[in-house]
N, C-alpha and C. Protein backbone atom coordinates (compact mmCIF):
# COMPACT_ATOMS: atom_id res chain seq x y z
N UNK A 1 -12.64 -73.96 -65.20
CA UNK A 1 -12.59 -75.31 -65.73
C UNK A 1 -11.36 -75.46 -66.62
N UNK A 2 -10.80 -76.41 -66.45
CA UNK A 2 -9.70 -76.97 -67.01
C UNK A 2 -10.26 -78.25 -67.93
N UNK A 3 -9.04 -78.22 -69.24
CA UNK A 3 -9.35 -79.54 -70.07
C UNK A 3 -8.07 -80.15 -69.92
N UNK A 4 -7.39 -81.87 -69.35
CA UNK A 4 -6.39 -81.70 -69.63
C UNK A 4 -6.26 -82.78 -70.53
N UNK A 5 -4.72 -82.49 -71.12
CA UNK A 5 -4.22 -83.10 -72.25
C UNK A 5 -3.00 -83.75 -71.83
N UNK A 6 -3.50 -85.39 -71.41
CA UNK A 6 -2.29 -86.32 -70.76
C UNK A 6 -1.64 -87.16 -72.41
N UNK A 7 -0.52 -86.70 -72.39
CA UNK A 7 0.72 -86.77 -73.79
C UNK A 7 1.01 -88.21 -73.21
N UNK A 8 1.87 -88.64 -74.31
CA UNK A 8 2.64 -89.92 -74.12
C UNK A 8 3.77 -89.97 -73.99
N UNK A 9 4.84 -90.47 -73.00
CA UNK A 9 6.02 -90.24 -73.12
C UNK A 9 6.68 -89.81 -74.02
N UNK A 10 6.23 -90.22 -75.42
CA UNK A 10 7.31 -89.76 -76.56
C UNK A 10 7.03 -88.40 -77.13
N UNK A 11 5.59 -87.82 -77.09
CA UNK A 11 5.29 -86.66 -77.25
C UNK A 11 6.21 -85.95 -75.73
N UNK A 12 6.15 -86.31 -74.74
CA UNK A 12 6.68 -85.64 -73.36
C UNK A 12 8.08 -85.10 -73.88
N UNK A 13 8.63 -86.03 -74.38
CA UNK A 13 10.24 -85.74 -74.58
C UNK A 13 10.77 -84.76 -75.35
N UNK A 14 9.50 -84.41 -76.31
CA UNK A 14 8.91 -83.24 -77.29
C UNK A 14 9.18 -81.87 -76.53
N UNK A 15 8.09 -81.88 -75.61
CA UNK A 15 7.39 -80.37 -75.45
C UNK A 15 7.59 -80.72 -73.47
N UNK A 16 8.75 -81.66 -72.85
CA UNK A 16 8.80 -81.43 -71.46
C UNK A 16 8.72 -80.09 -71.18
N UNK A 17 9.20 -78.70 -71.10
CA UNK A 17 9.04 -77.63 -70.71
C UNK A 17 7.61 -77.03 -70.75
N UNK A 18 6.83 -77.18 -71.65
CA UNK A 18 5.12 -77.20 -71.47
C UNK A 18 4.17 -77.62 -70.59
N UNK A 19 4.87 -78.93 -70.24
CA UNK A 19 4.50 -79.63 -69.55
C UNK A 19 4.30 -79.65 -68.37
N UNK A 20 2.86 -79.36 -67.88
CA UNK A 20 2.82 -78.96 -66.33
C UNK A 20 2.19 -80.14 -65.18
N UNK A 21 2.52 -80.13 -63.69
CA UNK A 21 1.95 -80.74 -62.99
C UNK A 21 0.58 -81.14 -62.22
N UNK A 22 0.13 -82.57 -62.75
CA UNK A 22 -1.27 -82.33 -62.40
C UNK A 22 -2.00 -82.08 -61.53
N UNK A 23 -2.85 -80.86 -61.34
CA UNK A 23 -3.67 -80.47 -60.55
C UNK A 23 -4.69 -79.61 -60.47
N UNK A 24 -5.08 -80.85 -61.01
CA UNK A 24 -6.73 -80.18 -61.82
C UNK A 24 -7.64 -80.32 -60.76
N UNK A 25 -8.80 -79.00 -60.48
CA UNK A 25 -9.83 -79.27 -59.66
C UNK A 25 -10.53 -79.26 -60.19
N UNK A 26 -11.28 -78.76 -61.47
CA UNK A 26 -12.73 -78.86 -61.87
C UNK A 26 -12.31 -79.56 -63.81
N UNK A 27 -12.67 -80.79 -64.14
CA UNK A 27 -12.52 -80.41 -65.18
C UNK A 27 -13.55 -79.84 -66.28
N UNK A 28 -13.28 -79.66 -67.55
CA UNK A 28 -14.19 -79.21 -68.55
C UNK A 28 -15.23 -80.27 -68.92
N UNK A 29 -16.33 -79.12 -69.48
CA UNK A 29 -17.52 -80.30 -69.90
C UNK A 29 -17.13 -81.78 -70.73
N UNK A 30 -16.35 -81.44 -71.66
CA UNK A 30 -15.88 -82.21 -72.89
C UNK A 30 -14.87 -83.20 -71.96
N UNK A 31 -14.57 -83.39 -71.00
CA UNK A 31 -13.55 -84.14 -70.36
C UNK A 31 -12.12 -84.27 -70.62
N UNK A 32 -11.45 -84.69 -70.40
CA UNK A 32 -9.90 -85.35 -70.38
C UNK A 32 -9.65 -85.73 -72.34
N UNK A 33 -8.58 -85.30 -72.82
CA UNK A 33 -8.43 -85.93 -73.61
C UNK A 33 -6.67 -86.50 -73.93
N UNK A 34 -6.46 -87.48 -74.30
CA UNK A 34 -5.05 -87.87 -74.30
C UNK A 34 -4.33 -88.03 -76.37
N UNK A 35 -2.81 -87.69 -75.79
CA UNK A 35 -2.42 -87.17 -77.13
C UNK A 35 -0.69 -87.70 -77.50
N UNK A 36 -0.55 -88.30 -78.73
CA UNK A 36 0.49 -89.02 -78.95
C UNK A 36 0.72 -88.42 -80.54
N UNK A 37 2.05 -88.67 -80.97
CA UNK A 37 3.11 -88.10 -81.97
C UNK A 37 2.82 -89.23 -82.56
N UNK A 38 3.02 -88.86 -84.33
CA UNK A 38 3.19 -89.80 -85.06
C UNK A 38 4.16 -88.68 -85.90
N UNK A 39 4.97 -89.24 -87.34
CA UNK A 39 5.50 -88.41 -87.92
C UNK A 39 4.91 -88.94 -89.48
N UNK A 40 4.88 -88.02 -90.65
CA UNK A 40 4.61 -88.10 -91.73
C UNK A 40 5.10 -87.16 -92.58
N UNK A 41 6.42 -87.98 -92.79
CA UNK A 41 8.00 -87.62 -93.96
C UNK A 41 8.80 -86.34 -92.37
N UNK A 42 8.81 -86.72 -91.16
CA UNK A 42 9.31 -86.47 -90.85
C UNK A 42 9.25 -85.12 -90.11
N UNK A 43 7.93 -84.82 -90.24
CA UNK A 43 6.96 -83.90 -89.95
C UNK A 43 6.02 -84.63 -88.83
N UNK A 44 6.08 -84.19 -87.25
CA UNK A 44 5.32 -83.84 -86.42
C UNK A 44 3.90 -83.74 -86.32
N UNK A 45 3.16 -84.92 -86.02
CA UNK A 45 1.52 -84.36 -85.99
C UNK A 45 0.87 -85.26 -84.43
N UNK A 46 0.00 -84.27 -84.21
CA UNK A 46 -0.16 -84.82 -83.05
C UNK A 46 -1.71 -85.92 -83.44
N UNK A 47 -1.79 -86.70 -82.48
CA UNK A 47 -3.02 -87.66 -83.04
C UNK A 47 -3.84 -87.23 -81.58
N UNK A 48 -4.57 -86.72 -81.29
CA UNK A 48 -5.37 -86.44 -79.64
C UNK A 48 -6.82 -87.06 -79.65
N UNK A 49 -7.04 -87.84 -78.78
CA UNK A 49 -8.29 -88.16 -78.54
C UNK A 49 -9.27 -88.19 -77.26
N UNK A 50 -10.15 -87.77 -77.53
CA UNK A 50 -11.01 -87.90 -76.18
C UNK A 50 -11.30 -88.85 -75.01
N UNK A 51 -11.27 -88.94 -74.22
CA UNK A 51 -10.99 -90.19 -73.75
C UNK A 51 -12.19 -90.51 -73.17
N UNK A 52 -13.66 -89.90 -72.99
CA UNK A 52 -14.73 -90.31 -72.96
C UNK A 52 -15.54 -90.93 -74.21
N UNK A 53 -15.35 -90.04 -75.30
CA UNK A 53 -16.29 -90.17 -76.90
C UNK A 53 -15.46 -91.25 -77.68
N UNK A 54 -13.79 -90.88 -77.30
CA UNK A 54 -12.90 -91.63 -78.34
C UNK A 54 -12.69 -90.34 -79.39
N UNK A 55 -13.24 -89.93 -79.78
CA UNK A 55 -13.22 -88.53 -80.80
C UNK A 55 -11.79 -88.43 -81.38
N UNK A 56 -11.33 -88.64 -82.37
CA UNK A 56 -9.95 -87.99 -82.79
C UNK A 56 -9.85 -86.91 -83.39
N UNK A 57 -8.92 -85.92 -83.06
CA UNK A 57 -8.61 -85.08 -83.70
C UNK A 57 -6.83 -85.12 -84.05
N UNK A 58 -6.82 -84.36 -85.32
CA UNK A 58 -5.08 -84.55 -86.00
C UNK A 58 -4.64 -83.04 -86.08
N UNK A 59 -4.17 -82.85 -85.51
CA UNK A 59 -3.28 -81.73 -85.53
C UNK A 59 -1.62 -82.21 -86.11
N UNK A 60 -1.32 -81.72 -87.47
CA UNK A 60 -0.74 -81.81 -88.43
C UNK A 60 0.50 -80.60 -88.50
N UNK A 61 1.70 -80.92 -88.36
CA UNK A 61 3.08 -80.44 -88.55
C UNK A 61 2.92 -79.69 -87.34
N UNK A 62 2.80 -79.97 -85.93
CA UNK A 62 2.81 -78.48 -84.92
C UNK A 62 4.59 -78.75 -84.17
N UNK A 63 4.77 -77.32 -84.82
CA UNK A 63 6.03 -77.28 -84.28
C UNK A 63 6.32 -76.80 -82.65
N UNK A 64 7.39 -76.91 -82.21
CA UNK A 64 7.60 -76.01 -80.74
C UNK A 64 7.30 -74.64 -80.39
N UNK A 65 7.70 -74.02 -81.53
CA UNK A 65 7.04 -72.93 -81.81
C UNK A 65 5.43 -72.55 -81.13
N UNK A 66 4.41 -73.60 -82.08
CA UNK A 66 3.50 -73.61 -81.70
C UNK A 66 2.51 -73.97 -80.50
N UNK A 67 3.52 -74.61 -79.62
CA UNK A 67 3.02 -75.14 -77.91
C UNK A 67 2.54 -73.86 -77.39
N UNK A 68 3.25 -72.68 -77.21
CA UNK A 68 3.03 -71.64 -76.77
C UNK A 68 1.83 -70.82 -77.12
N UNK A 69 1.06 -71.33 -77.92
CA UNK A 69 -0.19 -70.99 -78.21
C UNK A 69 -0.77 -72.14 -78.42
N UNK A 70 -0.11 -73.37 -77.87
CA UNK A 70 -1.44 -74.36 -77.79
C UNK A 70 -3.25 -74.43 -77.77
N UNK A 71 -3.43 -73.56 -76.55
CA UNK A 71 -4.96 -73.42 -76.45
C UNK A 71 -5.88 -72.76 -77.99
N UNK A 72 -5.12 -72.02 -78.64
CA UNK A 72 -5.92 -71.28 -79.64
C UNK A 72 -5.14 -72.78 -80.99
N UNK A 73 -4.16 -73.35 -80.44
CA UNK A 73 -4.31 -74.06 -82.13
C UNK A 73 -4.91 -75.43 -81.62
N UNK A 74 -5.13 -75.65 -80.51
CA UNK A 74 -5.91 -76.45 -80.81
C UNK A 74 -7.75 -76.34 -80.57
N UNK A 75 -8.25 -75.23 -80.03
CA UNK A 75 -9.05 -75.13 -80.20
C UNK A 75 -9.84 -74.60 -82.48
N UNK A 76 -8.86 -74.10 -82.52
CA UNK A 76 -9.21 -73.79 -83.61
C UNK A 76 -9.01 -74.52 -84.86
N UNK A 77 -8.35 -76.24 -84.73
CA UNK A 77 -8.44 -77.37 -85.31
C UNK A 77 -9.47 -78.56 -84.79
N UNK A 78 -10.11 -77.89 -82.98
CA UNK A 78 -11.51 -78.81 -83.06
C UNK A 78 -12.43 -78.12 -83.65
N UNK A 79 -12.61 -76.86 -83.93
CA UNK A 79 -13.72 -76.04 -84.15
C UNK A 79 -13.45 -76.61 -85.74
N UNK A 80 -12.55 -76.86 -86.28
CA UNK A 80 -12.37 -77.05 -87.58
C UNK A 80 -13.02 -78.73 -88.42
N UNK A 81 -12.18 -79.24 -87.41
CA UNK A 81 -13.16 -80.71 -87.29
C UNK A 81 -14.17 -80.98 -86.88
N UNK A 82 -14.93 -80.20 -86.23
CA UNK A 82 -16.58 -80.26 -86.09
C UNK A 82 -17.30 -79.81 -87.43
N UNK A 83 -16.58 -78.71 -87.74
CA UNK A 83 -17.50 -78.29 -89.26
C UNK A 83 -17.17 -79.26 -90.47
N UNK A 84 -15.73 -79.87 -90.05
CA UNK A 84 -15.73 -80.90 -91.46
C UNK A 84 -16.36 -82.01 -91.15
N UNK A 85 -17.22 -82.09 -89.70
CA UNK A 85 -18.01 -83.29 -89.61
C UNK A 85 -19.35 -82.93 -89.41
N UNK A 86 -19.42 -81.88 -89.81
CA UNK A 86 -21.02 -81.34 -89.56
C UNK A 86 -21.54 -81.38 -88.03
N UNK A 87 -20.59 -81.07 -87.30
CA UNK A 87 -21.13 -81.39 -86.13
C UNK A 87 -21.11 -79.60 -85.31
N UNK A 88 -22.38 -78.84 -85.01
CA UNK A 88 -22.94 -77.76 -85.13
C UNK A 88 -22.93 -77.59 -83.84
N UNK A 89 -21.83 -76.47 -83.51
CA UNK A 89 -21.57 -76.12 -82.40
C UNK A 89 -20.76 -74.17 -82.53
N UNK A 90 -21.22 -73.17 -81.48
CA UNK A 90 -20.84 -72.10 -81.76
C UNK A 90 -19.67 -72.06 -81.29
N UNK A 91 -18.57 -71.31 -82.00
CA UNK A 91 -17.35 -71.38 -81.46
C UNK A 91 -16.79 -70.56 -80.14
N UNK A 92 -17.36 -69.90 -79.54
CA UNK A 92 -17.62 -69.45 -78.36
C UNK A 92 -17.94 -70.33 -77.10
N UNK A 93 -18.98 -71.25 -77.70
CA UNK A 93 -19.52 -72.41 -76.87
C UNK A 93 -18.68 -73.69 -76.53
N UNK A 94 -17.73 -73.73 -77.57
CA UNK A 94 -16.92 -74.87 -77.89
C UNK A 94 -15.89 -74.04 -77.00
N UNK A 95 -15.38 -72.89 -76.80
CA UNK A 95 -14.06 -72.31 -75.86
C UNK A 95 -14.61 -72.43 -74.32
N UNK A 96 -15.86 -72.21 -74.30
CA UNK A 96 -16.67 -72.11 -72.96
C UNK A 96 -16.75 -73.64 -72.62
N UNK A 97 -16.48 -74.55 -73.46
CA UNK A 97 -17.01 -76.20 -72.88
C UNK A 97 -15.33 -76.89 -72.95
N UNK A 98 -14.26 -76.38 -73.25
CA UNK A 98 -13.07 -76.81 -73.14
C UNK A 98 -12.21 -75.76 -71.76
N UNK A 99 -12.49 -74.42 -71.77
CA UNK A 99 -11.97 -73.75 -70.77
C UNK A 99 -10.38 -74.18 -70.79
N UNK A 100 -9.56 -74.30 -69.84
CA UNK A 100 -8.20 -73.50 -70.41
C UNK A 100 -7.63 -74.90 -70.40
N UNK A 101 -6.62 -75.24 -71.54
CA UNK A 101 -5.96 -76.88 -71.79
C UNK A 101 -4.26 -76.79 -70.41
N UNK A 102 -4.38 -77.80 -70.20
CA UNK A 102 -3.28 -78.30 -69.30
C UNK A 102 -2.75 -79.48 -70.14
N UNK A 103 -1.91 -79.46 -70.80
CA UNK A 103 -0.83 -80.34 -71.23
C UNK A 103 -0.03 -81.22 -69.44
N UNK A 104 -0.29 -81.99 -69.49
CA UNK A 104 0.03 -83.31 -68.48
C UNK A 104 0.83 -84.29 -68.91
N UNK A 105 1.64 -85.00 -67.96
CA UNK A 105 1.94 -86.57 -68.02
C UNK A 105 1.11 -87.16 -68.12
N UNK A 106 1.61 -88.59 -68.93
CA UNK A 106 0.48 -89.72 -68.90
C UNK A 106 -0.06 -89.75 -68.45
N UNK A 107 -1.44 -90.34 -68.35
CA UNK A 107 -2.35 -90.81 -66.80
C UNK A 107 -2.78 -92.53 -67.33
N UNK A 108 -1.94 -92.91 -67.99
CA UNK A 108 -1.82 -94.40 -68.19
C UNK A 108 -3.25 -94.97 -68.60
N UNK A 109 -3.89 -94.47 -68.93
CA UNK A 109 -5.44 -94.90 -69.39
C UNK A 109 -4.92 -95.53 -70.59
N UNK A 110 -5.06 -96.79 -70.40
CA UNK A 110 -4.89 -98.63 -70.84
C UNK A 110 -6.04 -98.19 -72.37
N UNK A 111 -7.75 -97.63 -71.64
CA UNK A 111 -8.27 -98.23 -72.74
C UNK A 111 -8.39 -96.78 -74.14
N UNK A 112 -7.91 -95.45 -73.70
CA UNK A 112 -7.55 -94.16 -74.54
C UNK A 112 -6.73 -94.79 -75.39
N UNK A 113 -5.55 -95.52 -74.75
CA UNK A 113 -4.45 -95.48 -75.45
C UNK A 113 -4.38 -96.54 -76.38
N UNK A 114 -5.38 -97.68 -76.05
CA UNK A 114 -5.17 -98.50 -77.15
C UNK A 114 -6.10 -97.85 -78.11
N UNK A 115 -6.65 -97.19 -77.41
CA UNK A 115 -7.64 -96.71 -79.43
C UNK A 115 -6.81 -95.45 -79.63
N UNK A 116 -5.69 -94.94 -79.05
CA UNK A 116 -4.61 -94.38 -79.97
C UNK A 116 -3.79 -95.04 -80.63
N UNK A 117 -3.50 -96.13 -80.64
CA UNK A 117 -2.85 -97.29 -81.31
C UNK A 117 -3.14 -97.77 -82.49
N UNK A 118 -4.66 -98.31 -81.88
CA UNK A 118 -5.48 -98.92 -83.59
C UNK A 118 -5.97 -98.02 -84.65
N UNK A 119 -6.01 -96.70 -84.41
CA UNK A 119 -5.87 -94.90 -85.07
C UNK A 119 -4.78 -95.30 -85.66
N UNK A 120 -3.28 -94.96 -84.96
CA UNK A 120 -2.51 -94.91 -85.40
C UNK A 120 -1.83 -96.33 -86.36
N UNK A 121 -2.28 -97.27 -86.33
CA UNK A 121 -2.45 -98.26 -87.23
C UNK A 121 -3.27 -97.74 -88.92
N UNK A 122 -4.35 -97.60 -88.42
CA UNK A 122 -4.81 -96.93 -89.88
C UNK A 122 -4.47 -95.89 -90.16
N UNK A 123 -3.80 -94.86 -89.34
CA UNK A 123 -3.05 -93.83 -90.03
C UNK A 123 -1.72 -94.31 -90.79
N UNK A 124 -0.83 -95.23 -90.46
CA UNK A 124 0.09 -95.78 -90.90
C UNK A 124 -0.10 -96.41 -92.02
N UNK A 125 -1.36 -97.23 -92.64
CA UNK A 125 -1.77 -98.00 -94.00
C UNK A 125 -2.01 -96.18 -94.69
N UNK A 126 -2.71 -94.98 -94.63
CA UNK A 126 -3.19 -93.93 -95.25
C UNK A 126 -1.94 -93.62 -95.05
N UNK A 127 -0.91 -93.63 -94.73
CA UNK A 127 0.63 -92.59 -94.97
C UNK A 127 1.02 -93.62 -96.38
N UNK A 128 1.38 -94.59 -96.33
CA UNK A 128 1.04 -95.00 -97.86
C UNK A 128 0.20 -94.97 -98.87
N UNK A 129 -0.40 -94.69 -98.72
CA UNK A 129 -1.87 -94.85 -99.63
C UNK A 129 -1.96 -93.61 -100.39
N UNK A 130 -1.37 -91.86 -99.16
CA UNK A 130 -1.15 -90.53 -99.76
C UNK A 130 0.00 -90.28 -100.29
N UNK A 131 1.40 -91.16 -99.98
CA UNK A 131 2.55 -91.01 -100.12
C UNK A 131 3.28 -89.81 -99.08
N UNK A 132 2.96 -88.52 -99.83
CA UNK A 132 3.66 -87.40 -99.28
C UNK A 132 2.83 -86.65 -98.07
N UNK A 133 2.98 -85.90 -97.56
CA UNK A 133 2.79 -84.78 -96.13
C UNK A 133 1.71 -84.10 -96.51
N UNK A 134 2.15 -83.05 -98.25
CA UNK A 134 1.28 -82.58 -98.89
C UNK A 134 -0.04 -83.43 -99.11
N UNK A 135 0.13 -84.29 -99.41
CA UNK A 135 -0.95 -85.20 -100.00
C UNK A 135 -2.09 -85.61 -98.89
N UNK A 136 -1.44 -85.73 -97.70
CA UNK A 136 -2.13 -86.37 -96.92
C UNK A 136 -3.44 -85.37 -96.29
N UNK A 137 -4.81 -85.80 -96.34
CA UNK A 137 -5.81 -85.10 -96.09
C UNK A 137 -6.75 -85.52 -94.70
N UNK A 138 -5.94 -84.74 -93.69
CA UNK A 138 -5.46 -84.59 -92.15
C UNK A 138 -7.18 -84.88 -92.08
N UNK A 139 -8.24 -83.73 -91.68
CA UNK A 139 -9.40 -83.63 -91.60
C UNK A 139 -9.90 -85.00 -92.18
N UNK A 140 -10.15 -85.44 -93.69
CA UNK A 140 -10.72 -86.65 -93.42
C UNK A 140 -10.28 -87.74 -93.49
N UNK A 141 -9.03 -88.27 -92.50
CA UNK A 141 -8.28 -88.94 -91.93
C UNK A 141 -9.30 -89.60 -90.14
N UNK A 142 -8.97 -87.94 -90.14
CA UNK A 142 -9.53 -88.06 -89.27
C UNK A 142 -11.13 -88.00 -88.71
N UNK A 143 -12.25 -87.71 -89.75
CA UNK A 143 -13.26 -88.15 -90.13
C UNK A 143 -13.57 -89.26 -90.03
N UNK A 144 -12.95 -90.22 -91.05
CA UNK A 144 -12.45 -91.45 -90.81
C UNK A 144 -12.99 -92.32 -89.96
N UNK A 145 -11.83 -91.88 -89.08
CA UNK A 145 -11.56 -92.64 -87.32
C UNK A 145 -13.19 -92.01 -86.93
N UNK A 146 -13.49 -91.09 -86.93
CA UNK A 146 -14.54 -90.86 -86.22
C UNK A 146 -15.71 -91.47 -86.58
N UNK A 147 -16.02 -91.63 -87.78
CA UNK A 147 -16.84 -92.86 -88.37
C UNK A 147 -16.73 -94.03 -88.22
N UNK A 148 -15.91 -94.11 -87.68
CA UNK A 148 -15.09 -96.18 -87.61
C UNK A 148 -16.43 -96.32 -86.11
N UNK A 149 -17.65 -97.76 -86.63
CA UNK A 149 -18.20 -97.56 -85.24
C UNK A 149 -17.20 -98.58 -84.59
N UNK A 150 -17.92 -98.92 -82.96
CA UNK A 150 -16.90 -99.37 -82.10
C UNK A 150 -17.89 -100.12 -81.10
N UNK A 151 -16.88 -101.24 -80.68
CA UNK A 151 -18.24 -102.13 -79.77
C UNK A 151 -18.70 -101.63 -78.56
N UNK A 152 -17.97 -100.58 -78.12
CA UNK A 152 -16.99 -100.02 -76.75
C UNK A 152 -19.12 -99.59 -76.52
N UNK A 153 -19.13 -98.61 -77.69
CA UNK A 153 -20.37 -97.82 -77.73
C UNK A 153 -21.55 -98.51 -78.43
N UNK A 154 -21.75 -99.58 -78.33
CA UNK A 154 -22.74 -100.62 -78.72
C UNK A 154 -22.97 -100.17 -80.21
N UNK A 155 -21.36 -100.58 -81.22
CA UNK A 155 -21.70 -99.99 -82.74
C UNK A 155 -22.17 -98.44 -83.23
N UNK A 156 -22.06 -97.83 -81.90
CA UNK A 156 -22.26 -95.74 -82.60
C UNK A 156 -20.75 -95.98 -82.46
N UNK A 157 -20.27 -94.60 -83.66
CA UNK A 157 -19.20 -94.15 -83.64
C UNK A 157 -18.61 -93.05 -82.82
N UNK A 158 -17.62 -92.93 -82.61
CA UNK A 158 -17.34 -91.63 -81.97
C UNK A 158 -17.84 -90.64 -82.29
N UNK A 159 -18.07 -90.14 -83.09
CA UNK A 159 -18.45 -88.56 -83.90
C UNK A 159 -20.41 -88.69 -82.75
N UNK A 160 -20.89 -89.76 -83.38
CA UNK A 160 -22.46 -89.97 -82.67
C UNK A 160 -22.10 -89.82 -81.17
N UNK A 161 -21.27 -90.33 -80.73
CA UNK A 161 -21.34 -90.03 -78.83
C UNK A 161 -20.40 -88.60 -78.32
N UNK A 162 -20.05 -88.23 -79.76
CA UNK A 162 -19.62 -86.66 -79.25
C UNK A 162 -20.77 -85.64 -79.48
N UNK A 163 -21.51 -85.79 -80.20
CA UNK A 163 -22.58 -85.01 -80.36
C UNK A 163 -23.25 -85.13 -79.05
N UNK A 164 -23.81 -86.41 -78.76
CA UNK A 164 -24.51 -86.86 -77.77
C UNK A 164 -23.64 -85.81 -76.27
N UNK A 165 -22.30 -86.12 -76.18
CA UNK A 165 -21.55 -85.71 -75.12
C UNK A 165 -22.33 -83.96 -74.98
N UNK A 166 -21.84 -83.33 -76.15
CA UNK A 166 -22.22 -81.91 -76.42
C UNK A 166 -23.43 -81.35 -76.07
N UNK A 167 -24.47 -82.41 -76.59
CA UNK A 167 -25.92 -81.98 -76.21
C UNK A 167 -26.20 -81.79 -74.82
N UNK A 168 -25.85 -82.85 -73.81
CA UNK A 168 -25.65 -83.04 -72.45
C UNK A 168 -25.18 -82.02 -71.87
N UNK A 169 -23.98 -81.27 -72.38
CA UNK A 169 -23.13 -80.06 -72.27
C UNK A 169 -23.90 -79.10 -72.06
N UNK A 170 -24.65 -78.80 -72.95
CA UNK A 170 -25.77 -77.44 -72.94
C UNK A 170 -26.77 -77.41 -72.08
């Protein structure tokens, strides 16, 4: 099982050499998730979201460096954001329900990307609000967003239909 991770052109222009061609046959329990760049003081963070739950996760200053171990940093910043959301999952179980990440081209999903947009809207009012890079407190940022409910999911928030997703999982 594969998880893949369809970037946005401007992240593409980033990490093109990572970047592989799609051809996925089975994907992971947790599904597809899609992932776009924002910067804060000029510093690199990725904003990724699920594209079934909506779920955000922030992965904060990842350099080029760090593509090459993509699968372990970003598994080990969802495992991180589940515990800062109380959301109770073994971390074994969580590698077994993502299985191995494929960084992809777009796949133009209209309605992922606008709730990477309106994210990245309220991340843009909180880059003022913290001022600096240091300041800014990535995890419940992104808490946040996951609490924000949504009509999409008849008023549950993302965080409630990722649990839900997870339970299904098992």
């Amino acid at each position: 099982m594969t998880t893949p991770i369809y970037i946005s052109k401007k992240l593409e222009k980033l990490v093109s050499k990572y970047v592989s061609q799609p051809t996925i046959e089975s994907i992971s329990k947790l599904g597809k998730w899609n992932g776009t760049v924002f910067y804060v003081n000029r510093k690199k963070c990725w904003l990724i979201v699920n594209a079934e739950t909506k779920f955000s996760l922030i992965i904060p200053d990842l350099k080029a460096s760090d593509i090459k171990n993509f699968q372990n940093v970003f598994l080990d910043n969802l495992y991180s954001q589940f515990i800062y959301e109380n959301i109770i999952l073994d971390f074994k179980e969580l590698k077994k329900y993502i299985g191995e990440i494929n960084i992809l081209p777009t796949d133009g999903d209209r309605k992922t990307i606008g709730t990477q947009n309106y994210y990245l809207e309220n991340i843009e009012y909180w880059k003022y609000e913290y001022g600096t890079f240091e300041n800014m407190p990535f995890r419940d940022i992104a808490k946040r967003l996951n609490f924000t409910p949504t009509e999409v999911f008849k008023w549950k928030n993302p965080r409630e239909v990722m649990i839900t997703k997870i339970k299904t999982c098992a």
